[in-house]
N, C-alpha and C. Protein backbone atom coordinates (compact mmCIF):
# COMPACT_ATOMS: atom_id res chain seq x y z
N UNK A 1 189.69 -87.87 17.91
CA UNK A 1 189.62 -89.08 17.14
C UNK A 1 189.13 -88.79 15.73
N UNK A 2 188.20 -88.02 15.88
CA UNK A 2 187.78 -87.67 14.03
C UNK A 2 188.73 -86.86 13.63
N UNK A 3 189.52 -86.03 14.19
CA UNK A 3 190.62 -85.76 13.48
C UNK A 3 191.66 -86.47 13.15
N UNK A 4 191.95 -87.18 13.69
CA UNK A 4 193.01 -88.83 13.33
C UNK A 4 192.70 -89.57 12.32
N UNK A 5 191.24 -89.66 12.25
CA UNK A 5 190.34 -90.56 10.79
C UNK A 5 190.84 -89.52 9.84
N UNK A 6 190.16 -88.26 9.91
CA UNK A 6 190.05 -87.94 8.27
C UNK A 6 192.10 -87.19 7.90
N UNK A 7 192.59 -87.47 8.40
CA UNK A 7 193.78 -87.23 7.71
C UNK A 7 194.53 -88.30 7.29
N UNK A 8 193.90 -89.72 7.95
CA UNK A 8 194.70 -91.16 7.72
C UNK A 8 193.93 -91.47 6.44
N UNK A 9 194.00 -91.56 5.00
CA UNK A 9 193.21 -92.21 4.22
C UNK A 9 193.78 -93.21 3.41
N UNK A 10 193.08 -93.77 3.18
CA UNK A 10 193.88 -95.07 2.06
C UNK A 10 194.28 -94.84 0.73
N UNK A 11 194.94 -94.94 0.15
CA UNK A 11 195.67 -94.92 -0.98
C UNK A 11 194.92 -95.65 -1.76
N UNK A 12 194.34 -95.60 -3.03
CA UNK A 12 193.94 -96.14 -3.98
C UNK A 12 194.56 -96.14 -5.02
N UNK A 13 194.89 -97.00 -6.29
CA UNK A 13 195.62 -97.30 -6.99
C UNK A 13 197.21 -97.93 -7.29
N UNK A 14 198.28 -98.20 -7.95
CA UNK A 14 199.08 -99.01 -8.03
C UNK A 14 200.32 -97.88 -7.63
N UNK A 15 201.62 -98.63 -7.29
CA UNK A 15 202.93 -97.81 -7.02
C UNK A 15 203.46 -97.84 -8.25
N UNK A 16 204.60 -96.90 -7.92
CA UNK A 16 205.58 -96.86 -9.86
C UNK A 16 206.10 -98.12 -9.89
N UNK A 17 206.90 -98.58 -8.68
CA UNK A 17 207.33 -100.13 -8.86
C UNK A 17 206.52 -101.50 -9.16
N UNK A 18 205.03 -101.03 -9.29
CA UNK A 18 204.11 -101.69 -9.22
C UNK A 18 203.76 -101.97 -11.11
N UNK A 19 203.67 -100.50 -11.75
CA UNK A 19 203.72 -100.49 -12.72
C UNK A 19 204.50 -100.70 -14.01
N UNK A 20 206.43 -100.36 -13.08
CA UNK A 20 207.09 -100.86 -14.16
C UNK A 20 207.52 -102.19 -13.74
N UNK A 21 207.14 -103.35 -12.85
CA UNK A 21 206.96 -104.61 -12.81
C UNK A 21 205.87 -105.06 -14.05
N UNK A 22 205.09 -104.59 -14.18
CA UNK A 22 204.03 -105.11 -15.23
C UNK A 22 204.15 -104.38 -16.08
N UNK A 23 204.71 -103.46 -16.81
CA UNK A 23 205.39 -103.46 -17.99
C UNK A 23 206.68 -104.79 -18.45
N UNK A 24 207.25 -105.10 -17.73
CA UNK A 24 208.54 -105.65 -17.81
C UNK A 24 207.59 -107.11 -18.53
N UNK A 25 206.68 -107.78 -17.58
CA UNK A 25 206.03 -108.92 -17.64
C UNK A 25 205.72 -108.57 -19.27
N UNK A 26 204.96 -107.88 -19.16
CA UNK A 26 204.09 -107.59 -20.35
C UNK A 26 205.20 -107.19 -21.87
N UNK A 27 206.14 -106.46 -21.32
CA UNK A 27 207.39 -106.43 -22.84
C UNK A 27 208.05 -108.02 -22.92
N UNK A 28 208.13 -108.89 -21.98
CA UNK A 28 208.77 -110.23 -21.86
C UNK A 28 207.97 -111.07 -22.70
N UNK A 29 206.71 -111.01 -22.50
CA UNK A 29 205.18 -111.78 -23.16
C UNK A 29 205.41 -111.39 -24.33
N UNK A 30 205.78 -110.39 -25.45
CA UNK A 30 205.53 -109.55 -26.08
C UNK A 30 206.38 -109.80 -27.24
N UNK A 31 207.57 -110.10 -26.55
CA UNK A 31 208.73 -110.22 -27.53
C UNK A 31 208.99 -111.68 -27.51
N UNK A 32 208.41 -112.57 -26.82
CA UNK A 32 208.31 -114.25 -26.98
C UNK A 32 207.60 -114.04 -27.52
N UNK A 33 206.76 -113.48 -28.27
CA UNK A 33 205.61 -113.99 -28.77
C UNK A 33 205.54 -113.07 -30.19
N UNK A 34 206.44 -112.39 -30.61
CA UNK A 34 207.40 -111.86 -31.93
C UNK A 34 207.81 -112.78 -32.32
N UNK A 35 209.16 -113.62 -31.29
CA UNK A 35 209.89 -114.61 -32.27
C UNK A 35 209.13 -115.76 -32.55
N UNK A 36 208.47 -116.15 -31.71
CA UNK A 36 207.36 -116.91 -32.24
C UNK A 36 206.93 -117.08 -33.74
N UNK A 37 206.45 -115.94 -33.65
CA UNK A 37 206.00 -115.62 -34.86
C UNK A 37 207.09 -115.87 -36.23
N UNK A 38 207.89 -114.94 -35.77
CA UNK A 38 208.98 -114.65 -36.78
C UNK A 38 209.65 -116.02 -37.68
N UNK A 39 209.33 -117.24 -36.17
CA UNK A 39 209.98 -118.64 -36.70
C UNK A 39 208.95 -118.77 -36.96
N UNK A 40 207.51 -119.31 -37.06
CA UNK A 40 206.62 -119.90 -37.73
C UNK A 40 206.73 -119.16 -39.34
N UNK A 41 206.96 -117.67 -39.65
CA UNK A 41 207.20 -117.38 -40.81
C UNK A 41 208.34 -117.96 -41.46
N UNK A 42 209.21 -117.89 -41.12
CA UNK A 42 210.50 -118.32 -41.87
C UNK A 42 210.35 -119.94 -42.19
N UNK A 43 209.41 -120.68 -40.85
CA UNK A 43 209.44 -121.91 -41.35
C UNK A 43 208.35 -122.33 -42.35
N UNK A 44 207.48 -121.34 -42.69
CA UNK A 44 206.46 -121.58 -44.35
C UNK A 44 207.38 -121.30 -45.20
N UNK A 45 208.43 -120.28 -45.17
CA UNK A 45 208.93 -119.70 -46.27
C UNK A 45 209.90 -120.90 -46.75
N UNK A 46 210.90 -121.45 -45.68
CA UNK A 46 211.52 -123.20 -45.88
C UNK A 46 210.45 -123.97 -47.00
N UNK A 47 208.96 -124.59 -45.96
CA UNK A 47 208.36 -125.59 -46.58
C UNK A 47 207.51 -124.88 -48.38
N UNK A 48 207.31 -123.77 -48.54
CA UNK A 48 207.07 -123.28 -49.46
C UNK A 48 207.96 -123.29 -50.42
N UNK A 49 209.40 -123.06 -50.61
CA UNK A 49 210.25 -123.33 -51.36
C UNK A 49 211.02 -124.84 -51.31
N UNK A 50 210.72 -125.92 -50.43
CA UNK A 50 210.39 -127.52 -50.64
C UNK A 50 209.76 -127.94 -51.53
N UNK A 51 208.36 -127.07 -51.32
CA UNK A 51 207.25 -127.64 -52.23
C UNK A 51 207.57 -127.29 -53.90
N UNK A 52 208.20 -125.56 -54.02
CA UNK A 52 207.99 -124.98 -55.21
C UNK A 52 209.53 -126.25 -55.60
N UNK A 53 210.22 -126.62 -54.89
CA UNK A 53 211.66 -127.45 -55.66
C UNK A 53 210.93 -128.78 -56.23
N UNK A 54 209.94 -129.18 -55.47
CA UNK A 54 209.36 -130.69 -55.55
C UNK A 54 208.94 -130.53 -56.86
N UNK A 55 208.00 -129.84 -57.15
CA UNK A 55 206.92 -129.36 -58.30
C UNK A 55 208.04 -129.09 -59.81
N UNK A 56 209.46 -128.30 -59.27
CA UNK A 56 210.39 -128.65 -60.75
C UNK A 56 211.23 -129.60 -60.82
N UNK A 57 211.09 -130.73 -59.93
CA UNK A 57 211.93 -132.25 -60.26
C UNK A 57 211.29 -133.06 -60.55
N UNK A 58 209.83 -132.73 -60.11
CA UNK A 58 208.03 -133.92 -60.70
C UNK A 58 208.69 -133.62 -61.97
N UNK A 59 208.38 -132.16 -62.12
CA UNK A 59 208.35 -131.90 -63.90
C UNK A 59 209.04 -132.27 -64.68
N UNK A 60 210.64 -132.51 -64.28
CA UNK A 60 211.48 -133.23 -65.66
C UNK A 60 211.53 -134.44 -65.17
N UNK A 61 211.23 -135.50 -64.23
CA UNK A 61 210.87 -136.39 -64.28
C UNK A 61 209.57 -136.93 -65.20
N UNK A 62 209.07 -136.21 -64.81
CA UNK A 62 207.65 -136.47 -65.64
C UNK A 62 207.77 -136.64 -67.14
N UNK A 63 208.69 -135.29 -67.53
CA UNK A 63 208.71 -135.35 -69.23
C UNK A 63 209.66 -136.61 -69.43
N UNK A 64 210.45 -136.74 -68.75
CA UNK A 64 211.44 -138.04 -69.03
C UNK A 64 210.35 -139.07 -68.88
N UNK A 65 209.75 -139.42 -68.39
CA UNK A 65 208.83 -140.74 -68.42
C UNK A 65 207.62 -140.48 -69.54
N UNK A 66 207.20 -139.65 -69.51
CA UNK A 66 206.20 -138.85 -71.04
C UNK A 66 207.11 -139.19 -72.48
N UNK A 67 207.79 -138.11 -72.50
CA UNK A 67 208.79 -138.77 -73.39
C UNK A 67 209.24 -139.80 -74.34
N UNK A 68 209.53 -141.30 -72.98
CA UNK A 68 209.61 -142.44 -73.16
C UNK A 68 210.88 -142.50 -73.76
N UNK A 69 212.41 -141.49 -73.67
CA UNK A 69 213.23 -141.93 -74.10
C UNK A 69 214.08 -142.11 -73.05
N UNK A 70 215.08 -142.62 -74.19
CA UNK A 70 216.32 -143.34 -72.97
C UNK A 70 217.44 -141.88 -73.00
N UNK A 71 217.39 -141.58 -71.83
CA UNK A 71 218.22 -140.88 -71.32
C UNK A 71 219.74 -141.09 -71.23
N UNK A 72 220.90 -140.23 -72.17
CA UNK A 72 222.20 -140.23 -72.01
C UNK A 72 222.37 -140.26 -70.78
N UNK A 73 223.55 -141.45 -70.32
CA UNK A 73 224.66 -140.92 -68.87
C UNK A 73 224.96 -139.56 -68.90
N UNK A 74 225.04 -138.94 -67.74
CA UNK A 74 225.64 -137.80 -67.87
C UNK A 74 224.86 -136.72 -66.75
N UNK A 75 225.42 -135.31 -66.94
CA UNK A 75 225.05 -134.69 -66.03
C UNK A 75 224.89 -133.54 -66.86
N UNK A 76 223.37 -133.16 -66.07
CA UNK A 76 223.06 -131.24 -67.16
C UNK A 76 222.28 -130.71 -66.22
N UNK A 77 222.65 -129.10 -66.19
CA UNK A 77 222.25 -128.28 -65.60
C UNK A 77 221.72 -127.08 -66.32
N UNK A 78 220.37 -127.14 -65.31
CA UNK A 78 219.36 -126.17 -66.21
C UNK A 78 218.36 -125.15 -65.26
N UNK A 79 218.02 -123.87 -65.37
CA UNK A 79 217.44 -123.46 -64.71
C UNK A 79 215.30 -123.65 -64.88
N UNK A 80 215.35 -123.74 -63.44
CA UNK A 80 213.83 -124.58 -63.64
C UNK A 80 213.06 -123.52 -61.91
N UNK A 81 212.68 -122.12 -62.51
CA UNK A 81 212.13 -121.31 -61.51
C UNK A 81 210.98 -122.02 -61.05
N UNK A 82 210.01 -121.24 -60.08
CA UNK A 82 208.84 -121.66 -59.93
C UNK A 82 208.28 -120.50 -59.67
N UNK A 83 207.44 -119.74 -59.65
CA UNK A 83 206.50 -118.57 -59.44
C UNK A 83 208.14 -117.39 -59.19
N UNK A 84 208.09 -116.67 -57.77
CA UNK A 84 209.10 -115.93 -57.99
C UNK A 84 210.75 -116.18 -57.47
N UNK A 85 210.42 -117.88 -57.17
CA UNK A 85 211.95 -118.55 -56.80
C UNK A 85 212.79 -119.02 -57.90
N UNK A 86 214.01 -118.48 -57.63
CA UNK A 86 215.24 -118.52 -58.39
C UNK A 86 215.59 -119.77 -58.89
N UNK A 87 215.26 -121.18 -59.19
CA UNK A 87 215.35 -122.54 -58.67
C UNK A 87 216.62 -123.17 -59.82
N UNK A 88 217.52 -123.66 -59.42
CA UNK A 88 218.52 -124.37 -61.08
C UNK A 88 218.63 -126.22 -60.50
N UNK A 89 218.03 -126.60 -61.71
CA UNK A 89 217.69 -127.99 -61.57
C UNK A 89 219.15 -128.74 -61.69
N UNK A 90 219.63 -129.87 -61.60
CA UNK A 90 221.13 -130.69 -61.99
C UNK A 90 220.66 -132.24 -62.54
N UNK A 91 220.55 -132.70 -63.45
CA UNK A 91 220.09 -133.95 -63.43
C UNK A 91 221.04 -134.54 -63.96
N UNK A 92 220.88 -136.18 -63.15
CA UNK A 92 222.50 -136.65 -63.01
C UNK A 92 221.53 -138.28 -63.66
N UNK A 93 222.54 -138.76 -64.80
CA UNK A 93 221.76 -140.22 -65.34
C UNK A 93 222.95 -141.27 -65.50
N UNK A 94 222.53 -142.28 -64.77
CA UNK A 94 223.72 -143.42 -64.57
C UNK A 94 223.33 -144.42 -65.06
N UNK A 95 223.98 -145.03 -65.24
CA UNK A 95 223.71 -146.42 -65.64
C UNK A 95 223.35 -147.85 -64.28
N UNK A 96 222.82 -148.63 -64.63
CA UNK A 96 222.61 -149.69 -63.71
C UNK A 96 222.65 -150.62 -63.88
N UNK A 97 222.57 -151.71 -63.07
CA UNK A 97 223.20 -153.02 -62.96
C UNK A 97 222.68 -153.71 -64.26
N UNK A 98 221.40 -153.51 -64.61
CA UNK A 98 220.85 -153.94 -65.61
C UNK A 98 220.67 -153.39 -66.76
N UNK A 99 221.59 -153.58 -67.80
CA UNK A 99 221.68 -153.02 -69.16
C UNK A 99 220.18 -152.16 -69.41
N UNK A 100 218.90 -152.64 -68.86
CA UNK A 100 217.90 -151.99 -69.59
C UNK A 100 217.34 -150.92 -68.80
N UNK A 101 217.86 -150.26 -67.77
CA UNK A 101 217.24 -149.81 -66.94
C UNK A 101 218.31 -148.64 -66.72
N UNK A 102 218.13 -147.18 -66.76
CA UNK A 102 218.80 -145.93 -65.92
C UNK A 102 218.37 -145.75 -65.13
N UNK A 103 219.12 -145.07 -64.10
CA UNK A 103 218.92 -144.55 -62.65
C UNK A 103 218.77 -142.27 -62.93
N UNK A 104 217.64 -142.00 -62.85
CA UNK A 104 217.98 -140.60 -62.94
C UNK A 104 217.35 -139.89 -61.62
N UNK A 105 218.49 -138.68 -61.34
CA UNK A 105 218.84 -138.30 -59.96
C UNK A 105 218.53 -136.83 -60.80
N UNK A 106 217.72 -135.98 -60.21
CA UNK A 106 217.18 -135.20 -60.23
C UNK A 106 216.92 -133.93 -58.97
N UNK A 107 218.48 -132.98 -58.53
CA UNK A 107 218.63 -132.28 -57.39
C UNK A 107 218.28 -130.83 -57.95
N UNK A 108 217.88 -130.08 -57.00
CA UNK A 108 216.79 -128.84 -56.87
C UNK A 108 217.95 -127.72 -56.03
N UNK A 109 218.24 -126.78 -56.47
CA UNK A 109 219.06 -125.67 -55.29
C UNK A 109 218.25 -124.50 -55.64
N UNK A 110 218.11 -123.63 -54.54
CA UNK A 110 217.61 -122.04 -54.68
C UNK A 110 219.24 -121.18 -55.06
N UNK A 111 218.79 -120.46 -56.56
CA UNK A 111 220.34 -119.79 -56.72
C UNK A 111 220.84 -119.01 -55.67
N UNK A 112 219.53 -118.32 -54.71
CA UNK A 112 219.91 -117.66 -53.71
C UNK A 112 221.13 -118.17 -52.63
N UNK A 113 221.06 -119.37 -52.53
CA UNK A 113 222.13 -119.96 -51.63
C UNK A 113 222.63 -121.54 -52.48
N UNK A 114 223.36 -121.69 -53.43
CA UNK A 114 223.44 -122.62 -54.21
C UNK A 114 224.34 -123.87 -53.96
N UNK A 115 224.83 -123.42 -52.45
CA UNK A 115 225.19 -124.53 -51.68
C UNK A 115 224.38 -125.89 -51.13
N UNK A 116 223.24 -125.14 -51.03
CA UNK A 116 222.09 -126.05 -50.12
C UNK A 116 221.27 -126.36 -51.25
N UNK A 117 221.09 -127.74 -51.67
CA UNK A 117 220.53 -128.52 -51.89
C UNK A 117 218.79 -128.12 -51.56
N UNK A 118 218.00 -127.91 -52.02
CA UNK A 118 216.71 -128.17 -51.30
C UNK A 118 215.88 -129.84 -51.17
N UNK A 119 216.20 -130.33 -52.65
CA UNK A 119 215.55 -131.80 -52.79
C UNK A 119 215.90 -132.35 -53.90
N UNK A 120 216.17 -133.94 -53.73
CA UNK A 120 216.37 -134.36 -54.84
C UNK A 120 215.71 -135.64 -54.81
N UNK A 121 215.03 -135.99 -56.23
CA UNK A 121 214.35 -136.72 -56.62
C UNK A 121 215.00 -137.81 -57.32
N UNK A 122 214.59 -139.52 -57.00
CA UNK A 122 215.41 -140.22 -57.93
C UNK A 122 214.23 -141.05 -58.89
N UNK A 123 214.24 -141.91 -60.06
CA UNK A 123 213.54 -142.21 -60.31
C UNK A 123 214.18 -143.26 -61.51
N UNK A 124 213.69 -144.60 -61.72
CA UNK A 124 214.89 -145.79 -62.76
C UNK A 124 213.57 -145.65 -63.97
N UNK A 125 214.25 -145.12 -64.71
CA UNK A 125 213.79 -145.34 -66.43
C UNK A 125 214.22 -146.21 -67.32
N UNK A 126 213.06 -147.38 -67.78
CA UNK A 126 213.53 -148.15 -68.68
C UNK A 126 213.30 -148.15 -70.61
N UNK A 127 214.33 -148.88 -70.85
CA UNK A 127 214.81 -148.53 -72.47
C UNK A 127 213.47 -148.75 -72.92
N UNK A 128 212.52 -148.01 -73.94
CA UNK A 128 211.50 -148.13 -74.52
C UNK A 128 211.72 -149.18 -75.63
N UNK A 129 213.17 -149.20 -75.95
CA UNK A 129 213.32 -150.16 -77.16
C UNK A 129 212.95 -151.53 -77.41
């Protein structure tokens, strides 16, 4: 009988199938939690270049109301960066129902993709005269 004990002993520690099961878990955890990441970056880099478009359509709004003049109908395009974004402003001025009053439309694109629109600002300016 004591020879039956000491040759039967227990195994201590994990199997290989044991270990590359919890690798697998652990690379699965690993790489959800990359893209994770990856989208929370890309989505500051979106609202960061929102903000930097907002900040150059305030601005020629602003000088147009500073200003205090009456703005030609018409449409002009101008480049209006912000720190190291590419940004080209379009400002579009219409007329409105009421002789004394323009409508100015003020749209924001990154040159990087100059299809997409980022924001556009509207704002009715009246004749100082």
């Amino acid at each position: 009988m004591h020879l039956l004990k000491s040759s039967i002993k227990q195994q201590v520690g994990f199997t290989l199938l044991e270990v590359l099961v919890a690798l697998v878990i652990v690379g699965v955890a690993l790489g959800a939690s990359l893209r994770a990441v990856g989208s929370l970056t890309q989505n500051s880099d979106h609202l960061r270049a929102a903000m930097m478009a907002t900040w150059s359509a305030e601005n020629r709004l602003a000088e147009i109301r500073l200003a205090k003049a009456w703005p030609n109908i018409g449409q002009t395009t101008f480049s209006c960066p912000q720190d190291d974004l590419p940004l080209t402003c379009k400002e579009e001025v219409f007329a409105t129902p009421n002789p004394s009053f323009r409508r100015v439309e003020v749209s924001v694109v990154d040159d990087r993709s100059p299809g997409q629109r980022i924001i556009k600002l509207t704002q009715v300016v009246p004749n100082a005269l």
